[in-house]
C-alpha atoms as a PDB file:
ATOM      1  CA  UNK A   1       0.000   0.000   0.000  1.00  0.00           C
ATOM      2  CA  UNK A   2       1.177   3.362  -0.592  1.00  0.00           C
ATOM      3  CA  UNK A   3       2.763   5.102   2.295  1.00  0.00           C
ATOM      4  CA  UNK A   4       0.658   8.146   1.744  1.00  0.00           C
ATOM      5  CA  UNK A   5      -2.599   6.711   1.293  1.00  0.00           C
ATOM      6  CA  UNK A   6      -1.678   5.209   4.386  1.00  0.00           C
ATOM      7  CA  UNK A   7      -0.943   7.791   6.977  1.00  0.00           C
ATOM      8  CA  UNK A   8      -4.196   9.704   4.855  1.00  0.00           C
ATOM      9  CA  UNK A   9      -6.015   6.648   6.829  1.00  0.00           C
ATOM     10  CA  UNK A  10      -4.691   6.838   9.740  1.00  0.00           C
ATOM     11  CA  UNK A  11      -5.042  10.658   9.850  1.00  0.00           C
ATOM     12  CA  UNK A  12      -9.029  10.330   8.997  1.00  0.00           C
ATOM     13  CA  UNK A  13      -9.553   7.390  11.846  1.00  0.00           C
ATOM     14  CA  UNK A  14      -7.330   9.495  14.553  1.00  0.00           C
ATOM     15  CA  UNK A  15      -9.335  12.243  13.749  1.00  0.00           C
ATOM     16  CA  UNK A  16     -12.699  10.473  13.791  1.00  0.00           C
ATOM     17  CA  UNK A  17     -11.684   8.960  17.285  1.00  0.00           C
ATOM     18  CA  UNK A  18     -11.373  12.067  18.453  1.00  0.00           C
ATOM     19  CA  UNK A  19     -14.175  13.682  16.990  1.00  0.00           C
ATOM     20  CA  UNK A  20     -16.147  10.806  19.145  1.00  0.00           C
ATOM     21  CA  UNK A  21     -14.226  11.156  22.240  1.00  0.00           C
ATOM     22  CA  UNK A  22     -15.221  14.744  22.237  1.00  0.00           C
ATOM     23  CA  UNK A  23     -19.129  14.449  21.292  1.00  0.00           C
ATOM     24  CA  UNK A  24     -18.940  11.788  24.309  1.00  0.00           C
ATOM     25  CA  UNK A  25     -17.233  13.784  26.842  1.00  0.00           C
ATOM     26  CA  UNK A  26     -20.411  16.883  25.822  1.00  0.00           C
ATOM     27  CA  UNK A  27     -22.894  14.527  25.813  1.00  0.00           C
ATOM     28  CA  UNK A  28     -21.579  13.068  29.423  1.00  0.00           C
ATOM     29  CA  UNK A  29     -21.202  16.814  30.374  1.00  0.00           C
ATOM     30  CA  UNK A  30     -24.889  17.540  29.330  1.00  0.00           C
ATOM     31  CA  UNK A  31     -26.333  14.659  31.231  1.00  0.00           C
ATOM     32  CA  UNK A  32     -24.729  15.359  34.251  1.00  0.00           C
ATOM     33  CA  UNK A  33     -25.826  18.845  34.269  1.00  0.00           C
ATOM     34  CA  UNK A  34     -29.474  17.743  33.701  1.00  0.00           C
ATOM     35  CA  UNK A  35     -28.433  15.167  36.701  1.00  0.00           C
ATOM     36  CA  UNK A  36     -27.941  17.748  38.704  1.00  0.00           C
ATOM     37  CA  UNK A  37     -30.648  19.755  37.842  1.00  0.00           C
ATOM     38  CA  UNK A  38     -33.337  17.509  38.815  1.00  0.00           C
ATOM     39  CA  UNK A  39     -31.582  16.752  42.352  1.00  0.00           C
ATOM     40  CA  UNK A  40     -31.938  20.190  43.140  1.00  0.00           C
ATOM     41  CA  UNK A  41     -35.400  19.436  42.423  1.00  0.00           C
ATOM     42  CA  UNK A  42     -35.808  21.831  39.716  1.00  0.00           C
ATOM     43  CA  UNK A  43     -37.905  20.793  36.754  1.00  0.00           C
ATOM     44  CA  UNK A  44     -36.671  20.146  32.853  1.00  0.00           C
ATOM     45  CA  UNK A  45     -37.636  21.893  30.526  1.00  0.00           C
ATOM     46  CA  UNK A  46     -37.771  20.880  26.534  1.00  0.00           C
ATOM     47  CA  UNK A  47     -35.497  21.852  24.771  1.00  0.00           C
ATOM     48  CA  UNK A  48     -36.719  23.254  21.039  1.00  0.00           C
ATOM     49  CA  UNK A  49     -33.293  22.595  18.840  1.00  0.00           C
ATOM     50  CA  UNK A  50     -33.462  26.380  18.781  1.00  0.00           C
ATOM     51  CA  UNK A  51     -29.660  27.650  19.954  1.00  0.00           C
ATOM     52  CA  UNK A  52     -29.025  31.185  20.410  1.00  0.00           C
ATOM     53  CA  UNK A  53     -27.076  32.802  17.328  1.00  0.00           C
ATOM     54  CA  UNK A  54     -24.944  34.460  20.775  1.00  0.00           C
ATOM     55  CA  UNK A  55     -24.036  31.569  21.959  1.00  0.00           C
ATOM     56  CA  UNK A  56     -22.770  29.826  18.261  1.00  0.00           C
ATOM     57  CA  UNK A  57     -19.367  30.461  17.672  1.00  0.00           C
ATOM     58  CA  UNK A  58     -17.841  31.564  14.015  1.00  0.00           C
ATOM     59  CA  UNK A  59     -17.362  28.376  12.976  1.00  0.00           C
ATOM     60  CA  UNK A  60     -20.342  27.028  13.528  1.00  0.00           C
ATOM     61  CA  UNK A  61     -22.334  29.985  12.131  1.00  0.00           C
ATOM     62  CA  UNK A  62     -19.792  29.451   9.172  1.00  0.00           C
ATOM     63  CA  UNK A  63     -21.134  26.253   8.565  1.00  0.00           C
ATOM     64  CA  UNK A  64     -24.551  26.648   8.854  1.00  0.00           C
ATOM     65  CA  UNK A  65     -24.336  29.253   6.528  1.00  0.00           C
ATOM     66  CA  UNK A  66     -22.822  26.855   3.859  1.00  0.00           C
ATOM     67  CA  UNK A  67     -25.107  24.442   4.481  1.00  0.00           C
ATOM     68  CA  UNK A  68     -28.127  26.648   3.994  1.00  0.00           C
ATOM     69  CA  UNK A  69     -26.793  27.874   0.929  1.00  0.00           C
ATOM     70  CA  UNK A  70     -26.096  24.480  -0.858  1.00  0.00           C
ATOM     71  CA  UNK A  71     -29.581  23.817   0.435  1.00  0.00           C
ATOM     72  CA  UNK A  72     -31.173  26.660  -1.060  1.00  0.00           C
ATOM     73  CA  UNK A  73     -29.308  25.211  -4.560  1.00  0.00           C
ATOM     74  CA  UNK A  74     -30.315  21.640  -4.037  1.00  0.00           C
ATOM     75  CA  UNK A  75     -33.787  22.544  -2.737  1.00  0.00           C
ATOM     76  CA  UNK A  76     -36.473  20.643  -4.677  1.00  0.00           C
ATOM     77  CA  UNK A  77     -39.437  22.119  -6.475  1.00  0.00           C
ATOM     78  CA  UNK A  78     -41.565  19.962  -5.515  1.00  0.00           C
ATOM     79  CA  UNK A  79     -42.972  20.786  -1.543  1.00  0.00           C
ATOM     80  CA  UNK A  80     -44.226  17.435  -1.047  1.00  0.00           C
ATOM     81  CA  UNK A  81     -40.761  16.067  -1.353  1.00  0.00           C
ATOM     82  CA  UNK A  82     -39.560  18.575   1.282  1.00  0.00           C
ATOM     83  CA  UNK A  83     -42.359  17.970   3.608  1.00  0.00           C
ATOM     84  CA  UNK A  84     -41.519  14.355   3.582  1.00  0.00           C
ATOM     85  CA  UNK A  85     -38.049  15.180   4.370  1.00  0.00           C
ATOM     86  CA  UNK A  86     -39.281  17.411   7.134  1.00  0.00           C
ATOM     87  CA  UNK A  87     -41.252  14.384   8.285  1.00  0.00           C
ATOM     88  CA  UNK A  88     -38.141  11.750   8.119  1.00  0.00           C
ATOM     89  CA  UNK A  89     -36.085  14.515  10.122  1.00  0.00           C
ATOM     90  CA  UNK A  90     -39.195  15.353  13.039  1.00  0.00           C
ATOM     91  CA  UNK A  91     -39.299  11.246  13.455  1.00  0.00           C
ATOM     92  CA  UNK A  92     -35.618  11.348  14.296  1.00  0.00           C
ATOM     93  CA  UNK A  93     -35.620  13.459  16.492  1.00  0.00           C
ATOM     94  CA  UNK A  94     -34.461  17.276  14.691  1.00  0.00           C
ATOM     95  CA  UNK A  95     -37.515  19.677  14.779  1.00  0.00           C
ATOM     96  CA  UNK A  96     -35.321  22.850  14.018  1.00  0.00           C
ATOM     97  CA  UNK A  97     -37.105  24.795  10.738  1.00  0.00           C
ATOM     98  CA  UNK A  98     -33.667  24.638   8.869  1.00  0.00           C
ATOM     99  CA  UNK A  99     -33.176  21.206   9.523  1.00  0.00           C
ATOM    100  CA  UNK A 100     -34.406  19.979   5.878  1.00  0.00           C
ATOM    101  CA  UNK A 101     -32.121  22.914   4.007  1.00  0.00           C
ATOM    102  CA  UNK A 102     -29.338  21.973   6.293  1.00  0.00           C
ATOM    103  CA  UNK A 103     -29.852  18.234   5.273  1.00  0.00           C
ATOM    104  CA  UNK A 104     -29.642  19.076   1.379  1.00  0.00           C
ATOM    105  CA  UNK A 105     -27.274  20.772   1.830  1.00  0.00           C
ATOM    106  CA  UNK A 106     -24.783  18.374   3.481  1.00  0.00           C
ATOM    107  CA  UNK A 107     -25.338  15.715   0.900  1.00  0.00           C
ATOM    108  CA  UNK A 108     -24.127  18.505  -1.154  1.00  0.00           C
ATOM    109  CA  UNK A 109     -21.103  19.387   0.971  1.00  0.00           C
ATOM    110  CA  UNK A 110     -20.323  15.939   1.965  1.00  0.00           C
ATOM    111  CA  UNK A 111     -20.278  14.452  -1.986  1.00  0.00           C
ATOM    112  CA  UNK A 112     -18.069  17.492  -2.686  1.00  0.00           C
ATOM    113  CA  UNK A 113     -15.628  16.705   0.544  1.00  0.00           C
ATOM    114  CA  UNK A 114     -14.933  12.815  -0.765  1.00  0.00           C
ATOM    115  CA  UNK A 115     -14.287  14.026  -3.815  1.00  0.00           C
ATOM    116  CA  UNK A 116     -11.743  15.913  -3.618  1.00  0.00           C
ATOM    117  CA  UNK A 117     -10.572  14.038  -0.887  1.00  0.00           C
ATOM    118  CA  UNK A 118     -10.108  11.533  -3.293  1.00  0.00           C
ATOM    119  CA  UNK A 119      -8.544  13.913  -5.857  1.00  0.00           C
ATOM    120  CA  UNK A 120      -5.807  14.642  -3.350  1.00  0.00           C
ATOM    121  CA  UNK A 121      -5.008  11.179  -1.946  1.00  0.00           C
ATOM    122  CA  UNK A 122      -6.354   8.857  -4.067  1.00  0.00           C
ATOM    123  CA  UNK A 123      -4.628   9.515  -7.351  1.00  0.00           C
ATOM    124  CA  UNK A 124      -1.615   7.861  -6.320  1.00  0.00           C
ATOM    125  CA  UNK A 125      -3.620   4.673  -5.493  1.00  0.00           C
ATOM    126  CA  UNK A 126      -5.308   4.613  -9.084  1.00  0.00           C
ATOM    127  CA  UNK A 127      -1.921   5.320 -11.051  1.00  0.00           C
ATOM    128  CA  UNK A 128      -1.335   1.297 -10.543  1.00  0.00           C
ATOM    129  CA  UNK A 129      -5.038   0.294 -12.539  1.00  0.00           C
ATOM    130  CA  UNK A 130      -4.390  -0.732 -15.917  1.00  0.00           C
ATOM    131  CA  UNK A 131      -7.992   0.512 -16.292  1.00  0.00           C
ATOM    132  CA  UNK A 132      -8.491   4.193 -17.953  1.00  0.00           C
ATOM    133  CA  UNK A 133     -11.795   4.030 -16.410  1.00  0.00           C
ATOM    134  CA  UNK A 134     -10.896   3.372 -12.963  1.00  0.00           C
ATOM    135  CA  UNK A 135     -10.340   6.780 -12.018  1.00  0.00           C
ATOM    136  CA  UNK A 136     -13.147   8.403 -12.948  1.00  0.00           C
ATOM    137  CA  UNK A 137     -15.273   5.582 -12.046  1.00  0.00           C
ATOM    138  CA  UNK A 138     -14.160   5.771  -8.123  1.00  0.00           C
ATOM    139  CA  UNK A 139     -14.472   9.494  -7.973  1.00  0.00           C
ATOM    140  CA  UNK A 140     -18.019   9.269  -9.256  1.00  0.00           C
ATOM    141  CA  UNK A 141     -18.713   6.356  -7.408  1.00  0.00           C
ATOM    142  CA  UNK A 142     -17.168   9.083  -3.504  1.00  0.00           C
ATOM    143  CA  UNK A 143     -19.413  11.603  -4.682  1.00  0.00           C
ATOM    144  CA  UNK A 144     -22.224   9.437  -4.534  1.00  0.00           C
ATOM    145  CA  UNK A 145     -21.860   7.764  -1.834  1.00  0.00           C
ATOM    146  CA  UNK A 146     -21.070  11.004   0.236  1.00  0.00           C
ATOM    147  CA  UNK A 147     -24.665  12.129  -1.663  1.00  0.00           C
ATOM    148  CA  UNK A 148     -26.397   9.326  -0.441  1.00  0.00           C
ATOM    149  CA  UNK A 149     -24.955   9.258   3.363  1.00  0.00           C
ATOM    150  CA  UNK A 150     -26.612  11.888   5.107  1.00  0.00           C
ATOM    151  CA  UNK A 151     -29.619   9.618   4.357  1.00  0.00           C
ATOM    152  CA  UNK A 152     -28.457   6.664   5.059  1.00  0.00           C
ATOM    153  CA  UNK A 153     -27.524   8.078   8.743  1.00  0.00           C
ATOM    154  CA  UNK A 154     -30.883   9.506   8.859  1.00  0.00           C
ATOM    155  CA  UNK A 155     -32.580   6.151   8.603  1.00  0.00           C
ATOM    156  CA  UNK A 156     -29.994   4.979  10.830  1.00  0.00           C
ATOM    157  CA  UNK A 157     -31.070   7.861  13.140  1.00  0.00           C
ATOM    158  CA  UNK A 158     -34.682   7.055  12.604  1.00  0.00           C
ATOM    159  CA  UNK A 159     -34.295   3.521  13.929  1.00  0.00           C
ATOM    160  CA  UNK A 160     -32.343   4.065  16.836  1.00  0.00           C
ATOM    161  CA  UNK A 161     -34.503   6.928  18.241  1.00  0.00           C
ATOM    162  CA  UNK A 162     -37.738   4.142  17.684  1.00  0.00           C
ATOM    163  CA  UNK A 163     -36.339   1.635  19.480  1.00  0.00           C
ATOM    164  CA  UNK A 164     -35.877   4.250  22.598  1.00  0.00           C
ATOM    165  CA  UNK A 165     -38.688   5.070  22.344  1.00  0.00           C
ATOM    166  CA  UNK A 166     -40.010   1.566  22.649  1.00  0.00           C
ATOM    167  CA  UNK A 167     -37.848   0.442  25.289  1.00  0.00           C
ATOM    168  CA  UNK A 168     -39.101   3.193  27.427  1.00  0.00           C
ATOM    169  CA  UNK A 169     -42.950   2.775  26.219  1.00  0.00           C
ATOM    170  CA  UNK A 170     -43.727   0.391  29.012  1.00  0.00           C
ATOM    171  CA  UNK A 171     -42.508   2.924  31.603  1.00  0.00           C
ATOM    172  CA  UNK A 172     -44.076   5.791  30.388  1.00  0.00           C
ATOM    173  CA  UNK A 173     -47.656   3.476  30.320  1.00  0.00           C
ATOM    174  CA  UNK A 174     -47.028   1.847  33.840  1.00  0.00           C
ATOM    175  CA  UNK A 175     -46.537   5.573  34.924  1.00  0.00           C
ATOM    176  CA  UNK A 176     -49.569   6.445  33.508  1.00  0.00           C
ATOM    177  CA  UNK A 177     -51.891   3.631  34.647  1.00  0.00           C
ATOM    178  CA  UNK A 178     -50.872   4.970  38.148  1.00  0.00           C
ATOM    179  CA  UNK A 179     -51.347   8.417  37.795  1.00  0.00           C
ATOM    180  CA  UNK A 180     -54.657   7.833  36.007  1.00  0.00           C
ATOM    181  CA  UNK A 181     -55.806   5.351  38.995  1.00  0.00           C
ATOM    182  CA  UNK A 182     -54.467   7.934  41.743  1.00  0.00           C
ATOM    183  CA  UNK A 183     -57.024  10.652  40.608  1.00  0.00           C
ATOM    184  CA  UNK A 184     -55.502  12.640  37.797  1.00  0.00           C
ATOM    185  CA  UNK A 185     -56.550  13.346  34.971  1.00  0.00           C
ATOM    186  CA  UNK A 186     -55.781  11.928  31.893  1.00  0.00           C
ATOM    187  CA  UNK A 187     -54.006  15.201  30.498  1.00  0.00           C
ATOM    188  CA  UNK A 188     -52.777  15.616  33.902  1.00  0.00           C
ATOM    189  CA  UNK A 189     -51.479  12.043  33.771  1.00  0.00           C
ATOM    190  CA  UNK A 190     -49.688  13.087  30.724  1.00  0.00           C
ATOM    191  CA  UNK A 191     -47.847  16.167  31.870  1.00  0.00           C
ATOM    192  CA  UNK A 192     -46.243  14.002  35.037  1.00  0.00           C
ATOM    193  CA  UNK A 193     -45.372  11.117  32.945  1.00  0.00           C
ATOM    194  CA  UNK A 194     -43.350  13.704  30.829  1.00  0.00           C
ATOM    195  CA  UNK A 195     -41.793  14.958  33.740  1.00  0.00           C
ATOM    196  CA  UNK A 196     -41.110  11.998  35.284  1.00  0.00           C
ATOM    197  CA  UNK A 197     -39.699   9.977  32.545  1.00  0.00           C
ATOM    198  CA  UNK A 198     -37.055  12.782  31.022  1.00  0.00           C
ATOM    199  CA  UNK A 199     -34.250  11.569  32.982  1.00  0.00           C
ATOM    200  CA  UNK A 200     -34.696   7.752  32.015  1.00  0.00           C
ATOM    201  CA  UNK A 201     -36.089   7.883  28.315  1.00  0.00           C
ATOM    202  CA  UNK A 202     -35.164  11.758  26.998  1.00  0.00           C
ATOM    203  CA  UNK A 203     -37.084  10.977  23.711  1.00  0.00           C
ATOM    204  CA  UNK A 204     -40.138   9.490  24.959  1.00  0.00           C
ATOM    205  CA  UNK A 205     -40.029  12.811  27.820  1.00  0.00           C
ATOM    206  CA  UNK A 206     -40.371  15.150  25.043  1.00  0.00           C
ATOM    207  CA  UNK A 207     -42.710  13.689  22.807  1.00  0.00           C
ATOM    208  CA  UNK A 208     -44.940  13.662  25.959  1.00  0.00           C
ATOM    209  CA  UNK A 209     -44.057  17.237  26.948  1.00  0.00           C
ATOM    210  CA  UNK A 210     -44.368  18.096  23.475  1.00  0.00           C
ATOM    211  CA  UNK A 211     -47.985  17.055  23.061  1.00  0.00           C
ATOM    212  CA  UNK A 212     -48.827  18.885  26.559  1.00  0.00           C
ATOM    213  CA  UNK A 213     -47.932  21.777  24.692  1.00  0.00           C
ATOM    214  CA  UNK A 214     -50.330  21.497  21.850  1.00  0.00           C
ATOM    215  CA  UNK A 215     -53.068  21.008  24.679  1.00  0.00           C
ATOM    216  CA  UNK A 216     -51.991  23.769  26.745  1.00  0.00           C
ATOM    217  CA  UNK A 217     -52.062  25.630  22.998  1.00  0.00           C
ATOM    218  CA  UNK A 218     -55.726  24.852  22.617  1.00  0.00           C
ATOM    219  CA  UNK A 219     -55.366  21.990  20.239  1.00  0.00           C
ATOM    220  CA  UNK A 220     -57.927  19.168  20.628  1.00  0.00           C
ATOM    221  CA  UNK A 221     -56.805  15.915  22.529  1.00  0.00           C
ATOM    222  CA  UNK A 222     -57.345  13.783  19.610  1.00  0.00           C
ATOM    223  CA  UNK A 223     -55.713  15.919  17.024  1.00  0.00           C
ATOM    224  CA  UNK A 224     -52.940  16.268  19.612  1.00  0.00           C
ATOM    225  CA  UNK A 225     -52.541  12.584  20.134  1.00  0.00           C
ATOM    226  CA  UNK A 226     -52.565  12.112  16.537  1.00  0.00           C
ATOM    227  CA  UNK A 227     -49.577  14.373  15.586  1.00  0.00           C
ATOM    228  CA  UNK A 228     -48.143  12.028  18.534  1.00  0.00           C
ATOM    229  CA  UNK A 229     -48.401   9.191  16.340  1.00  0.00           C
ATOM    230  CA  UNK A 230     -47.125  11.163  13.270  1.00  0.00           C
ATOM    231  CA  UNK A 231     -43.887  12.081  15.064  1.00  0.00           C
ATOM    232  CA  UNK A 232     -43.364   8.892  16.027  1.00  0.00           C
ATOM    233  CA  UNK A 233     -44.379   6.408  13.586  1.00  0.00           C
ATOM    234  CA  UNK A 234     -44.478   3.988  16.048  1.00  0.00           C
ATOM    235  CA  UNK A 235     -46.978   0.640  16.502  1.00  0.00           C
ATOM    236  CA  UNK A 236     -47.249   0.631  20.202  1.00  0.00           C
ATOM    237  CA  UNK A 237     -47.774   4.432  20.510  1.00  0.00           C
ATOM    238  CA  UNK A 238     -50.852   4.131  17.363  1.00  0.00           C
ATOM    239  CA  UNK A 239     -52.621   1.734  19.222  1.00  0.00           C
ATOM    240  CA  UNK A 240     -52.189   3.630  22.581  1.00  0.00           C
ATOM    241  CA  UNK A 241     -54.000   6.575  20.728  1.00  0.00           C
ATOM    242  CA  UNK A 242     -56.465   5.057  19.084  1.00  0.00           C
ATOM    243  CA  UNK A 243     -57.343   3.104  22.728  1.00  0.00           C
ATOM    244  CA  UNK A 244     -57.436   6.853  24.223  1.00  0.00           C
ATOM    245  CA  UNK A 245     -59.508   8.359  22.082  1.00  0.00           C
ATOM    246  CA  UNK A 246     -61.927   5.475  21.703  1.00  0.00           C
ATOM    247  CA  UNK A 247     -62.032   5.962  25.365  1.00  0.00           C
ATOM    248  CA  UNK A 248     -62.544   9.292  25.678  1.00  0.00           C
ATOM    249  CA  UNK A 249     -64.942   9.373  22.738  1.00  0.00           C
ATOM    250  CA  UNK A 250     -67.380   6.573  24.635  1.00  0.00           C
ATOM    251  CA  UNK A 251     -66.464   7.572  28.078  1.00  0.00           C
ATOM    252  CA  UNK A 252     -65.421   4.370  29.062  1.00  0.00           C
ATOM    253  CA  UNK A 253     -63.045   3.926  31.892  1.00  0.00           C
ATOM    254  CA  UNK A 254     -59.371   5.397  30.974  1.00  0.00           C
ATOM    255  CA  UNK A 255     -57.517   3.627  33.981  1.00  0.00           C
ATOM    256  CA  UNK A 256     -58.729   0.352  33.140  1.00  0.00           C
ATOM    257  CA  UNK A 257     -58.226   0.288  29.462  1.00  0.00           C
ATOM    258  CA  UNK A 258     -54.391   1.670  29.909  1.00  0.00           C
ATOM    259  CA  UNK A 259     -54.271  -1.481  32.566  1.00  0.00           C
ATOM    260  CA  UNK A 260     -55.624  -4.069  29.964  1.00  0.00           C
ATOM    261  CA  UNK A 261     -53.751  -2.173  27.180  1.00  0.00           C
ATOM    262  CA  UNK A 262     -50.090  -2.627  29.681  1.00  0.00           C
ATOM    263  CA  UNK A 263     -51.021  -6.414  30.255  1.00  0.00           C
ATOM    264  CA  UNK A 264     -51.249  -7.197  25.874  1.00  0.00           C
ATOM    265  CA  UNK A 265     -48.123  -4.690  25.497  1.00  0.00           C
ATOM    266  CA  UNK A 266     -46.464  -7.334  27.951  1.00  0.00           C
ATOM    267  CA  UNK A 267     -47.528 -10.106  26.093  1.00  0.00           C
ATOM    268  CA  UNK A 268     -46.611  -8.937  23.096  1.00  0.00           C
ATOM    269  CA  UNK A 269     -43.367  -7.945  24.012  1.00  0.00           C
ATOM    270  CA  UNK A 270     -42.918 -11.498  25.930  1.00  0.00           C
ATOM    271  CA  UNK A 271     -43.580 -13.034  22.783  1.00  0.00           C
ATOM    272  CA  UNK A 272     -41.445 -11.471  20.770  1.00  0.00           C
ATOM    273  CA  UNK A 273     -38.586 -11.989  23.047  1.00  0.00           C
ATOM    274  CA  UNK A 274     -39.975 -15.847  23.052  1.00  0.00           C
ATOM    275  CA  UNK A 275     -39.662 -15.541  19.288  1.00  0.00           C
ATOM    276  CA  UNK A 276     -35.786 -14.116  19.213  1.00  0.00           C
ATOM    277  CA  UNK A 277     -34.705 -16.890  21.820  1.00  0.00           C
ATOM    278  CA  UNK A 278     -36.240 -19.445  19.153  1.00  0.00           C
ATOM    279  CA  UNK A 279     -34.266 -17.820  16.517  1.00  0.00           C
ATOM    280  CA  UNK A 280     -31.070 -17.729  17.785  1.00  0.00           C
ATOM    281  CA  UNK A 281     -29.847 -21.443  17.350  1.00  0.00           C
ATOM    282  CA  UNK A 282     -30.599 -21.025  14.153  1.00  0.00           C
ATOM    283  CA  UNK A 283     -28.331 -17.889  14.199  1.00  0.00           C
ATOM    284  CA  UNK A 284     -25.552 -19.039  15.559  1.00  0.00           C
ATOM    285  CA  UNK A 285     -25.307 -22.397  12.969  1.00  0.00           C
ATOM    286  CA  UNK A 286     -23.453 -19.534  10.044  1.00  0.00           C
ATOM    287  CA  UNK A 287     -20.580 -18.760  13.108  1.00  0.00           C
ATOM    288  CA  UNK A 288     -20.166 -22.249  14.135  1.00  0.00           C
ATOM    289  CA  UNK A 289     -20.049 -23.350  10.458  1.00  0.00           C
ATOM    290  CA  UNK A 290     -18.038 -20.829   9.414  1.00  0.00           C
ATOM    291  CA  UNK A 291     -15.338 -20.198  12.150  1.00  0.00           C
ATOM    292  CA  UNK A 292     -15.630 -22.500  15.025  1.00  0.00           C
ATOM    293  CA  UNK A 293     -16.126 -26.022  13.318  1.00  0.00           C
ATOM    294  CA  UNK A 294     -12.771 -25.257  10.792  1.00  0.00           C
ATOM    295  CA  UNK A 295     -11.070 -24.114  14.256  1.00  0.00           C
ATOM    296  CA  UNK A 296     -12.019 -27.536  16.082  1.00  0.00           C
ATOM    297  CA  UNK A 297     -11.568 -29.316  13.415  1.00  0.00           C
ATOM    298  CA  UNK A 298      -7.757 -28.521  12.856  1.00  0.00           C
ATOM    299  CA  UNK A 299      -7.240 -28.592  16.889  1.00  0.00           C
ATOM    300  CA  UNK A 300      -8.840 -31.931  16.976  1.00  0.00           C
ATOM    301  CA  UNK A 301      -7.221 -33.591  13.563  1.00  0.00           C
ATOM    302  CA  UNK A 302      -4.014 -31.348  13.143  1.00  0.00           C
ATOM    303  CA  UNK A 303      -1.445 -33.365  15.053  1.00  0.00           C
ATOM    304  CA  UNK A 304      -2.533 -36.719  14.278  1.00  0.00           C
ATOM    305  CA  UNK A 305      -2.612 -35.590  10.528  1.00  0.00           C
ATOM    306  CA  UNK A 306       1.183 -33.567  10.862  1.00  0.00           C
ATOM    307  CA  UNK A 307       2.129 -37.003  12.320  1.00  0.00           C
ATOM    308  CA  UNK A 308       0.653 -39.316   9.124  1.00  0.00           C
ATOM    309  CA  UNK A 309       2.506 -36.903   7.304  1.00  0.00           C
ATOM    310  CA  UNK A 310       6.077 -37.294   8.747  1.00  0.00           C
ATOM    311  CA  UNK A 311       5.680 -41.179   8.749  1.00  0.00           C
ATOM    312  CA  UNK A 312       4.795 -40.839   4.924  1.00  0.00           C
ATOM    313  CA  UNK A 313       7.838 -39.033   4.332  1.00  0.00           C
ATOM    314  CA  UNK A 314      10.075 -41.713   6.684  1.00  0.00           C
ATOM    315  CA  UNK A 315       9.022 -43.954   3.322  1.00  0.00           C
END
């Protein structure tokens, strides 16, 4: 390998290592201040994705200001196209206004970074093809995948925030049978499960303190529960909704339909865990086939076939 495209890779992962060290060591930061917060007994509040423009630094505003303007160039005609993009970006988790320009406009930015990346290290690498095409053909094929990566990482993003959100769905409902059954009402319910369940499950908290606010704005429960599910894009949280408001609609008791709701969720959620168990023999046959049994199988048969072997050779 070429020494240059060499340290160029070790440059990129040193600086990607500490790139994450960094974003850990903030994110750590954060948690511990919010930590601290609620052991002084103070409440959370939501935050919006709305920073300050005082409290951005040059760099940053830089940036954003790059990004908006390659999103401006690569902003689509069509406004159904951006509302869907608007709708991918809300479900994981970025409810800032710029958030779909700023998302053109890093596929942009990003397909133009590999690619001249690529002009400046990998030239060297391609002077060795016999190929005329090769060249060209891996330059086009940086720029597109830098294109295409800001969406792959947002259904990567997508994903991950879902399956917080389920794993801290059973929670937020036990929470809420509780409150419901110790007098409260069911938008008061609501606004302490919110509150309560920040510090465990941060995504589920503000979805729930995010639909108090459309009450407290004067939206109607149902439409407000609805946008729920539209954020979310979630199974669990649809049928929640559609139990509430079937309840509230018929006036049927809310405490014991969120019990009998919690005790299928379980089930369901026991089966499926049921179902992965069953699955995973079945797994674990392409390691064993494919790295264990060759590994036995020469630990097992290697010496006695090294020794039939040498006594070939004594002949």
């Amino acid at each position: 390998m070429d020494p240059l495209l060499l340290i160029s890779l070790l440059v990129f992962f040193m600086l990607l290592l500490l790139g994450w060290g960094l974003y850990s060591f903030l994110q750590s930061k954060q948690q511990k201040s919010e930590w601290g917060t609620r052991v002084k007994g103070e409440s959370l509040k939501v935050s919006q994705g709305k920073t300050s423009e005082k409290n951005k630094s040059p760099v940053q505003q830089a940036f954003e200001y790059v990004l908006e303007r390659l999103g401006q160039i690569s902003k689509p005609k069509d406004q159904a196209q951006i509302s869907r993009i608007r709708e991918k970006l809300v479900t994981a988790g970025f409810r800032n206004s710029r958030a779909p320009i700023n998302f053109l406009g890093s596929r942009i930015l990003l397909a133009i970074v590999l690619g001249m990346s690529f002009l400046a290290f990998g030239t060297e690498a391609t002077r060795e093809m016999s190929s005329p095409y090769a060249f060209p053909g891996i330059l086009v094929l940086c720029m597109v995948a830098g294109f295409y990566a800001p969406q792959i990482w947002l259904n990567s993003a997508i994903n991950q925030r879902k399956e917080r959100l389920v794993d801290g769905f059973p929670d937020a409902l036990d929470l809420m049978v509780v409150c419901v059954e110790a007098g409260l009402g069911l938008d008061q319910a609501m606004n302490r499960v919110g509150q309560e369940i920040m510090m465990g499950h941060k995504d589920l908290g503000e979805e729930f303190n995010l639909l108090n606010l459309e009450l407290r704005a004067g939206l109607s429960r149902a439409q407000a529960l609805r946008n729920l599910v539209q954020r979310t894009d979630l199974a669990d949280i649809r049928s929640l909704v559609a139990l509430l408001i079937q309840t509230d609609r018929f006036g049927t008791s809310v405490g014991q339909a969120l019990r009998v709701h919690s005790d299928s969720m379980r089930l369901n959620r026991r089966m499926k865990a049921e179902e992965k168990a069953a699955q995973l023999a079945v797994k674990l046959m392409i390691p064993l086939i494919l790295f264990i049994f060759p590994s036995l199988m020469v630990v097992i048969g290697g010496s006695g076939l090294i020794r039939l072997m040498n006594n070939f050779a004594d002949f």
